[in-house]
Every structure is written in C-alpha cells, then in structure tokens.
N, C-alpha and C. Protein backbone atom coordinates (compact mmCIF):
# COMPACT_ATOMS: atom_id res chain seq x y z
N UNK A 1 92.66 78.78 114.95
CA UNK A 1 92.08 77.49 114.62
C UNK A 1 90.67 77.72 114.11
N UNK A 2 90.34 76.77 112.98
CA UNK A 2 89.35 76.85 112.19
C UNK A 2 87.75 76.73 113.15
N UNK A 3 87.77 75.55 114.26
CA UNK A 3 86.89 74.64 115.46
C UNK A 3 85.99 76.18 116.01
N UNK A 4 84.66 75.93 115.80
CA UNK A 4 84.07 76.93 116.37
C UNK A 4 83.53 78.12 115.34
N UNK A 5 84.20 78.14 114.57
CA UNK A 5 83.74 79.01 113.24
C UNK A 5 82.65 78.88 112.35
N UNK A 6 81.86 80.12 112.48
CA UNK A 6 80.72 79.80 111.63
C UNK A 6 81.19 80.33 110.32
N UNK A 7 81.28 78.59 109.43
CA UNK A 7 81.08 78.83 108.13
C UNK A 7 80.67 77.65 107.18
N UNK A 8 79.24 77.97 106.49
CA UNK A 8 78.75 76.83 106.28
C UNK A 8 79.39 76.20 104.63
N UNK A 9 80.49 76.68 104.33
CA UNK A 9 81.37 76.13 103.25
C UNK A 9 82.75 75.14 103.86
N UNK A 10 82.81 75.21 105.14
CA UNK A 10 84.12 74.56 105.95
C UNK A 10 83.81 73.10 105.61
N UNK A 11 85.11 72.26 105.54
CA UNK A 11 85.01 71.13 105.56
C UNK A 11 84.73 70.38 107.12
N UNK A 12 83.99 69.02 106.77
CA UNK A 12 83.27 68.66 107.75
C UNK A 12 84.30 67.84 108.55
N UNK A 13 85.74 67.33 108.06
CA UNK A 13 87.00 66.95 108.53
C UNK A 13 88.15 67.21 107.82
N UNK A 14 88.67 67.85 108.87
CA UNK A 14 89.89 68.16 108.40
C UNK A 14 91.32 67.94 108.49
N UNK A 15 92.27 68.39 108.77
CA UNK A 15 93.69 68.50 109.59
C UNK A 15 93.23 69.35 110.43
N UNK A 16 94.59 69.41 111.26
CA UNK A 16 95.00 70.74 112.54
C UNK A 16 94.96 71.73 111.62
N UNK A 17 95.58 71.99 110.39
CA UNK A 17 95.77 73.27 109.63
C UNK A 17 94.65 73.71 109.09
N UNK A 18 93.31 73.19 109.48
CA UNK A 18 92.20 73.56 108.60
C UNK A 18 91.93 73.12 107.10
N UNK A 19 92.78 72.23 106.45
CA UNK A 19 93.08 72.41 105.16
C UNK A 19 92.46 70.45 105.22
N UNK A 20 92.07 69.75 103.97
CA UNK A 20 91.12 68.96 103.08
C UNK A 20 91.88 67.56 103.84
N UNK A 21 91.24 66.63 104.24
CA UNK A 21 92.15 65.42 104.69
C UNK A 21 92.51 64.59 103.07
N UNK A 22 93.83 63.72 103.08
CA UNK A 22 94.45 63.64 102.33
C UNK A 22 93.33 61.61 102.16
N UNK A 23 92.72 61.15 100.98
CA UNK A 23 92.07 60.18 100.58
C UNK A 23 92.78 59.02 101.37
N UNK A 24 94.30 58.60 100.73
CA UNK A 24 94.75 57.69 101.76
C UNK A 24 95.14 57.50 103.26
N UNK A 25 95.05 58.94 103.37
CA UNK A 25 95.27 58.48 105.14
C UNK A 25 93.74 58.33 105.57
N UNK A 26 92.79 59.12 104.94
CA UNK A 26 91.45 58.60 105.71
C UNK A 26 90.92 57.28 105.74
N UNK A 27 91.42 56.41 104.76
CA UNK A 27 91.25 54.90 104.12
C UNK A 27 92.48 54.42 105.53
N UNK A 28 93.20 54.95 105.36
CA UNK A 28 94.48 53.93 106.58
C UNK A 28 93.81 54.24 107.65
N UNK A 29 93.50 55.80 108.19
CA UNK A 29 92.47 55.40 109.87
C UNK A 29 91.58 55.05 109.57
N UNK A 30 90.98 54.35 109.06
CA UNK A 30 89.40 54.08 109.17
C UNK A 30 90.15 52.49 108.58
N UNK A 31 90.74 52.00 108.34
CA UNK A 31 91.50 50.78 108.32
C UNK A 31 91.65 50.39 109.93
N UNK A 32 92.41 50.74 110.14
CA UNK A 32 92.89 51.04 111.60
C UNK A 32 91.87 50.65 112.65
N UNK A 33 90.95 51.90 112.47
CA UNK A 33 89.72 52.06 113.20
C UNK A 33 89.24 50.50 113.21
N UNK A 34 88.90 50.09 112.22
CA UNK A 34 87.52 48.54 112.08
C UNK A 34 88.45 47.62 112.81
N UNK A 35 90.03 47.73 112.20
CA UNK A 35 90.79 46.58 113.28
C UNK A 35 91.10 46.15 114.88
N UNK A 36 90.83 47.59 115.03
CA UNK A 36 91.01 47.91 116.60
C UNK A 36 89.87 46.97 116.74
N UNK A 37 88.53 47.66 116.55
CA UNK A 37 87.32 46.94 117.10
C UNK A 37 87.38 45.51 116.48
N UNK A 38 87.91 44.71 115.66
CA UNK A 38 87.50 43.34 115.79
C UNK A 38 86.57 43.21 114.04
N UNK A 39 86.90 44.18 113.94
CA UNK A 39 85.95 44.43 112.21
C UNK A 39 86.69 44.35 111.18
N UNK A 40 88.15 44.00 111.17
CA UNK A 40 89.51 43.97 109.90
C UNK A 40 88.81 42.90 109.25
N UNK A 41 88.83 43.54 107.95
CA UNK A 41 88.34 42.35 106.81
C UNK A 41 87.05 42.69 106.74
N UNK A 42 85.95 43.15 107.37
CA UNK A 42 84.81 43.71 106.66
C UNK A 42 84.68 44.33 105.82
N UNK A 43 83.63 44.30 105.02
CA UNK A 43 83.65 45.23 103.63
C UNK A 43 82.84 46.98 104.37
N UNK A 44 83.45 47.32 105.10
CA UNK A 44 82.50 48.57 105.19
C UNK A 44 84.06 49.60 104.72
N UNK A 45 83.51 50.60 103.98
CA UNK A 45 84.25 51.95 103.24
C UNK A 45 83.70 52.92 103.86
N UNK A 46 84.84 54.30 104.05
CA UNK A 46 83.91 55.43 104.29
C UNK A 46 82.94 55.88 103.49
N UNK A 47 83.35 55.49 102.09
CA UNK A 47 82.06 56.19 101.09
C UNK A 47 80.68 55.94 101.72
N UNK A 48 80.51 54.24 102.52
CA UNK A 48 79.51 54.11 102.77
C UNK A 48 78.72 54.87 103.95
N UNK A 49 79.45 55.66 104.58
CA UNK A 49 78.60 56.92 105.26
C UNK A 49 78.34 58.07 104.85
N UNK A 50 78.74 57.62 103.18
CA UNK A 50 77.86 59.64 102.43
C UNK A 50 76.73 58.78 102.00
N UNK A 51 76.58 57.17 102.27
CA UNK A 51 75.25 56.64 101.00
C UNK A 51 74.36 56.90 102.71
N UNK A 52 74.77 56.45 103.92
CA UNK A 52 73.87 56.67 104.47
C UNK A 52 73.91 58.38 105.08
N UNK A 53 74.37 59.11 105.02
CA UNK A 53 74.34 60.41 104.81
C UNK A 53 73.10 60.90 104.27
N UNK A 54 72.95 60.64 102.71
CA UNK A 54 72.21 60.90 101.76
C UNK A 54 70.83 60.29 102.10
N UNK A 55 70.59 59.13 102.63
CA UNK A 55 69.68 58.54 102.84
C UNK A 55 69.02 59.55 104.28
N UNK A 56 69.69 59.93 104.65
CA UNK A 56 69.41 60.15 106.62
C UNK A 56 68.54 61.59 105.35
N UNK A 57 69.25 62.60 104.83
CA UNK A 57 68.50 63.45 104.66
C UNK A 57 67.30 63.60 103.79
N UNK A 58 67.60 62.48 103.29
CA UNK A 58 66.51 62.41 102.13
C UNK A 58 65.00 62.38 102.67
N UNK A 59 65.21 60.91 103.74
CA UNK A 59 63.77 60.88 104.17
C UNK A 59 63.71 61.72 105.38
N UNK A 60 64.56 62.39 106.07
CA UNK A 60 64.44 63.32 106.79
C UNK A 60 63.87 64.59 106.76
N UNK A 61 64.92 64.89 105.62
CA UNK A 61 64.44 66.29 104.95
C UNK A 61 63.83 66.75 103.40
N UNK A 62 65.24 65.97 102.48
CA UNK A 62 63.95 66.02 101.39
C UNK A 62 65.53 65.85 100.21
N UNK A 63 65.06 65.59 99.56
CA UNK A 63 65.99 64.45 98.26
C UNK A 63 67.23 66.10 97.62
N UNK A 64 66.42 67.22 97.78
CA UNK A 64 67.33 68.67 97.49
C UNK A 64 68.19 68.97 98.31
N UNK A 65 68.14 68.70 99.27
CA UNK A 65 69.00 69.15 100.63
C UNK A 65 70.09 68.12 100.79
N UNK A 66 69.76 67.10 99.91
CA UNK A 66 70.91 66.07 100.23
C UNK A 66 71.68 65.92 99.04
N UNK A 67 71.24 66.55 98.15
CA UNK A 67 71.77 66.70 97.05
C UNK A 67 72.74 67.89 97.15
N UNK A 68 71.89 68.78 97.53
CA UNK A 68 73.53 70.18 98.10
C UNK A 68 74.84 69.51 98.79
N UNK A 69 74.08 68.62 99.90
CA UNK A 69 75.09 68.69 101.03
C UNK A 69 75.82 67.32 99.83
N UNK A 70 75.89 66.91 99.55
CA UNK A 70 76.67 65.87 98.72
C UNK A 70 77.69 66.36 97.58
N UNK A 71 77.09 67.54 97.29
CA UNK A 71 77.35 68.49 96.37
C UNK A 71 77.22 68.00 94.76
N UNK A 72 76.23 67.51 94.98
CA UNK A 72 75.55 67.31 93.34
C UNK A 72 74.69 67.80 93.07
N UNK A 73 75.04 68.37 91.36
CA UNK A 73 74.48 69.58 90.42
C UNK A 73 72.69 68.90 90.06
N UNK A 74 72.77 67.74 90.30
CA UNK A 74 71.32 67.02 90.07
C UNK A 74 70.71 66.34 91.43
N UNK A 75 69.46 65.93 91.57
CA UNK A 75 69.20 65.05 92.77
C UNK A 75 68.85 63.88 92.22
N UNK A 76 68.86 63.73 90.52
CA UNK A 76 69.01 62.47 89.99
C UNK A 76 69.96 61.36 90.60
N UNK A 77 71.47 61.76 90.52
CA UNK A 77 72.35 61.22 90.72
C UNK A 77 72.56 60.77 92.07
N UNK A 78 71.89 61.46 93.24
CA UNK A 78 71.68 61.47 94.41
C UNK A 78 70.45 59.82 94.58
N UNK A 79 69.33 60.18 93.60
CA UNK A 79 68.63 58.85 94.04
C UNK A 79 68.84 58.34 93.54
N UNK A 80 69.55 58.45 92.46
CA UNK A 80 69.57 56.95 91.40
C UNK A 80 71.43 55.81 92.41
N UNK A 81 72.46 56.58 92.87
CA UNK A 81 73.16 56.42 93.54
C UNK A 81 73.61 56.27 95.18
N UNK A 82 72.89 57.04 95.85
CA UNK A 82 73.11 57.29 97.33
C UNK A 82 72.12 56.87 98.18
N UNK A 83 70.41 57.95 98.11
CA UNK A 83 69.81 57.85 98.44
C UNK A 83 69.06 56.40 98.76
N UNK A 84 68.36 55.50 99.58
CA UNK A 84 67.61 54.15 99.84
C UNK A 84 66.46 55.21 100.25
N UNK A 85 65.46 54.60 98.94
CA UNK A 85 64.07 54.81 99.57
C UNK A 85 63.45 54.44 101.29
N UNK A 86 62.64 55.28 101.37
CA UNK A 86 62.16 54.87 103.26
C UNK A 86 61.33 53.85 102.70
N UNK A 87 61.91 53.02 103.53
CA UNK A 87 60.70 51.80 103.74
C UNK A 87 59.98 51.72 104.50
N UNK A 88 59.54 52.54 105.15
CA UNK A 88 57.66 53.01 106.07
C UNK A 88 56.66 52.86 104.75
C-alpha cells in the first residue's frame, strides 16, 4: 500500500490501488457527503477547495508555491483564477 510513503509526486487522493480517483465518483461522494449533512442543493463543488487551496498558500506562503502545488506552468493563471487577495 501506497499510505505512508514518502513521495512528493503521489496523489493527494486516491483509490485502495494507489491509482487517480475517477471525476464522477468524486462529484457523487461529495454529492452524498453535503446531503448527509443537510447541505443537498448548495452550490459548493470540490473545485472550490483548490480556489481555497490556492488562496491558503498564497498568503501563507507565496503566489509560486501555489502555483506548483496546483500545477500551473504560470502564477498568472493562479491569481488571475484561484488565488483571493488577503484582505489584512
């Protein structure tokens, strides 16, 4: 099993087999998920935890680092798309 392995190219979720989760089943549990809690019919998407992803590192760490971990070739696309300026 993949769990425990240092490797900083591994995906951050996966299957049991180690191998890429499949787009629609992550959309059906995370469907699932909001209904259980009482949240069916909200507009929240997983995409919307790479925008706050991007944001956490940006003003955390710095607009390049979130641009790797996103895996974009620019950090344009990162602020002009993901990143929310800190409002401090």
């Amino acid at each position: 099993m993949l769990i425990g392995k240092a490797n900083s190219e591994h995906l951050l979720f996966f299957t049991r087999k180690g191998t890429a989760l499949a787009p629609h089943n992550v959309r059906r549990t995370f469907r699932e998920m909001l209904e259980s809690v009482g949240l069916d019919g909200v507009e929240i998407t997983p995409h919307a935890f790479r925008r706050t992803a991007a944001t956490l590192l940006t003003n955390k760490i710095d607009i390049e680092t979130a641009a790797g971990v996103l895996g974009h070739s620019s950090t344009a696309t990162t602020r002009e798309h993901y990143a929310e300026p800190d409002s401090r």
